[in-house]
Protein backbone atom coordinates (compact mmCIF):
# COMPACT_ATOMS: atom_id res chain seq x y z
CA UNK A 1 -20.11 -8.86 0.05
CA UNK A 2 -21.42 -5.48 0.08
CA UNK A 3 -20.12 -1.99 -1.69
CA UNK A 4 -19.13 -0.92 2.06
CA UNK A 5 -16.99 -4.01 2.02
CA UNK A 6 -15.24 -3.53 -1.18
CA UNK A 7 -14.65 0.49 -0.49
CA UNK A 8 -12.33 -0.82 2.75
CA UNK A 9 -10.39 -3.63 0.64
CA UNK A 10 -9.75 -1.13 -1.87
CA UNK A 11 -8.58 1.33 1.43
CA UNK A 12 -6.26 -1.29 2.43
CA UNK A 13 -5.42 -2.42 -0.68
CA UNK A 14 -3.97 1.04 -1.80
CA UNK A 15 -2.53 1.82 1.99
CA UNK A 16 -0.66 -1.68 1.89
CA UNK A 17 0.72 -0.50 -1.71
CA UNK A 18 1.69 2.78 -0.89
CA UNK A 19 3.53 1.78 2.47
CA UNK A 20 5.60 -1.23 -0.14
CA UNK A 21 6.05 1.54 -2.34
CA UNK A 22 7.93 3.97 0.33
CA UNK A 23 9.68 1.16 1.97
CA UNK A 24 11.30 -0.26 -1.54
CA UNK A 25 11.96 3.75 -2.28
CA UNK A 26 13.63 3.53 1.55
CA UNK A 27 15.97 0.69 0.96
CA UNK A 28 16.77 1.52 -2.67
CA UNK A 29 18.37 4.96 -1.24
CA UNK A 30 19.93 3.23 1.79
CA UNK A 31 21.59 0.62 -0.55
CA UNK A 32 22.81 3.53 -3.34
């Protein structure tokens, strides 16, 4: 596994988090 590898699991790591993030922040202001 090389540094290139871990720099684009750590890209999609944070981009899958941030997307989970907006989309519980979504449906916790559609179900207020």
């Amino acid at each position: 596994m090389t540094s290139d590898d871990v720099t684009a699991l750590r890209m999609w790591a944070a981009m899958f988090a941030l997307s989970f993030i907006g989309w519980a922040a979504v449906i916790a202001w559609w179900l207020a």
